[in-house]
Protein backbone atom coordinates (compact mmCIF):
# COMPACT_ATOMS: atom_id res chain seq x y z
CA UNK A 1 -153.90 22.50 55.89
CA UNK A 2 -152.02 23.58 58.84
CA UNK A 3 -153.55 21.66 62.65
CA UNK A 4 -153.80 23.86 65.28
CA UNK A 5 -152.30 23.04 68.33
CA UNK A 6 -153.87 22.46 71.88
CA UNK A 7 -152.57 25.23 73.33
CA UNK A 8 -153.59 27.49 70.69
CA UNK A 9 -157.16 26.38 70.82
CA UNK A 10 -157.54 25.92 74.89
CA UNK A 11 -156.27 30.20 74.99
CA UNK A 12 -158.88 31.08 71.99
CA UNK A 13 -161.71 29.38 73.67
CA UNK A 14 -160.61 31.02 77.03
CA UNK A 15 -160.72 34.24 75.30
CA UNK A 16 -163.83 33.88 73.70
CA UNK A 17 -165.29 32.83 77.29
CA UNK A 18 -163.98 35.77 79.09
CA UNK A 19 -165.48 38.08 76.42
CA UNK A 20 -168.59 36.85 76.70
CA UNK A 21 -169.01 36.41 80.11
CA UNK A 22 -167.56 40.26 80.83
CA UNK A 23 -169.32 41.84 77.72
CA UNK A 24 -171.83 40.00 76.53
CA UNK A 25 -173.33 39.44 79.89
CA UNK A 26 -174.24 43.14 80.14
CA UNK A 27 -176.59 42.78 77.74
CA UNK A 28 -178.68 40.04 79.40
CA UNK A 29 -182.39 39.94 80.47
CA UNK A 30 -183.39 41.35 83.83
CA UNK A 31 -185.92 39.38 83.97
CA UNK A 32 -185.64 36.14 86.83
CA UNK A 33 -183.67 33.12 85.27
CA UNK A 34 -185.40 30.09 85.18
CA UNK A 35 -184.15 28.69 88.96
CA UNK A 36 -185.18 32.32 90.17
CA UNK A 37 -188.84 32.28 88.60
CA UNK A 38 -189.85 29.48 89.71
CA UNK A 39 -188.89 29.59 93.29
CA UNK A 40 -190.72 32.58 93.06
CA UNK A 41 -193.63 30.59 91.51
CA UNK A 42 -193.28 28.12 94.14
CA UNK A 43 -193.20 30.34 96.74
CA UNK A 44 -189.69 29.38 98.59
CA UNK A 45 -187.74 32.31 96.87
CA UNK A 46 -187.24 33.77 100.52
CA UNK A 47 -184.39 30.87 100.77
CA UNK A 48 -182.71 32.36 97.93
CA UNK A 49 -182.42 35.59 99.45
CA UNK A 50 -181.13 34.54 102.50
CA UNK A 51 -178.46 32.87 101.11
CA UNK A 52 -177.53 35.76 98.79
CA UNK A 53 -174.79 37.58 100.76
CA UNK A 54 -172.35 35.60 98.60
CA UNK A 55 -169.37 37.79 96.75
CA UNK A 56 -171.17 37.70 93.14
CA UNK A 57 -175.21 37.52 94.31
CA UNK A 58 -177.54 38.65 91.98
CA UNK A 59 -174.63 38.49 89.05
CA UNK A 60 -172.46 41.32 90.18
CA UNK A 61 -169.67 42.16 92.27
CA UNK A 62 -170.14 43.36 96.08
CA UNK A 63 -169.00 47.08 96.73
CA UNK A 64 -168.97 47.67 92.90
CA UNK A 65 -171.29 50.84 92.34
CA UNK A 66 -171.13 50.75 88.25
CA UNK A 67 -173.55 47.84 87.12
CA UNK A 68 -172.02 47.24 84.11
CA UNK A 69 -168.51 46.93 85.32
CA UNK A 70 -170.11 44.98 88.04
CA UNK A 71 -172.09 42.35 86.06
CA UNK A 72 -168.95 41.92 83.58
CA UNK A 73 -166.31 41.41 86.40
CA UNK A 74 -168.50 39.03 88.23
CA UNK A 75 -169.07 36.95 84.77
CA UNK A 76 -165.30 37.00 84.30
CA UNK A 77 -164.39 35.95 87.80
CA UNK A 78 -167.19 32.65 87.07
CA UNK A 79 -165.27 31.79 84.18
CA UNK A 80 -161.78 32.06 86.48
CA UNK A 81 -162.91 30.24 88.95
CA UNK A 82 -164.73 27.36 86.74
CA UNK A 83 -161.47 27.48 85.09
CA UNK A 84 -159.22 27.47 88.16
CA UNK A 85 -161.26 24.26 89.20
CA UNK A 86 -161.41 22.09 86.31
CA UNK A 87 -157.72 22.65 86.05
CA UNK A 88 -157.44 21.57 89.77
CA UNK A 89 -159.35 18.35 89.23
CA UNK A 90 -158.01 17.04 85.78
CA UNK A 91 -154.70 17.36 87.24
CA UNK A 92 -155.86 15.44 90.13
CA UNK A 93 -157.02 13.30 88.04
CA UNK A 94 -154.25 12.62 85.73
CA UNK A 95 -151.77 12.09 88.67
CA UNK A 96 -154.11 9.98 90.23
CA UNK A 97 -154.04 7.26 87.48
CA UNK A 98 -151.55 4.35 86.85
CA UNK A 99 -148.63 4.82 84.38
CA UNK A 100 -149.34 2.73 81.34
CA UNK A 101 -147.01 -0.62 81.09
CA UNK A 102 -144.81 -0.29 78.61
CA UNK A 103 -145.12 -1.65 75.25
CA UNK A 104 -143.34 -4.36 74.03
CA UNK A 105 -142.12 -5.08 70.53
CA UNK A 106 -142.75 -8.66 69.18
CA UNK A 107 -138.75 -8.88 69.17
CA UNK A 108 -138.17 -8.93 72.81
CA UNK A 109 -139.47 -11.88 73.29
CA UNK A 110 -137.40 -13.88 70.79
């Protein structure tokens, strides 16, 4: 059986991400997610709205008129920017961290 390699996988699942956030994501409730229901249950959902001049409140994108194209560009840019940042801080990360000592063989020290 043939392995796949990283690279291979990392672009499939990004592909598979994108599709779902800017397809899929159409076809999502409009009923309040769970954070939104129960602020409004709670009775401090005013604080969400005044925070909610953000580029992508309320799931779409600001100055887009077409919801659809507006709910699936705004999913797409999340999974960019999630993307974009994990990248950011793995590499940070990585460089961040001590180069292993080499190994040595049992024959070096003879």
């Amino acid at each position: 059986m043939r392995r796949l390699s990283t690279r291979t996988v990392v672009l499939t699942g990004l592909v598979l991400a994108l599709l779902i956030a800017g397809v899929v994501s159409y076809y999502a409730s409009a009923s309040p997610d769970g954070l939104n229901r129960v602020a409004g249950d709670l009775g401090f959902s005013s604080a969400e709205r005044a925070s909610g001049g953000g580029p992508l409140a309320g799931y779409e994108v600001a100055g887009l008129d077409h919801s659809r194209i507006s709910g699936g560009l705004a999913g797409v840019l999340g999974c960019l920017v999630v993307l974009g940042l994990s990248t950011l801080l793995f590499r940070l990360r990585r460089s961040s961290e001590p180069a292993p000592a080499p190994v040595r063989s049992h024959r070096e020290g003879e």
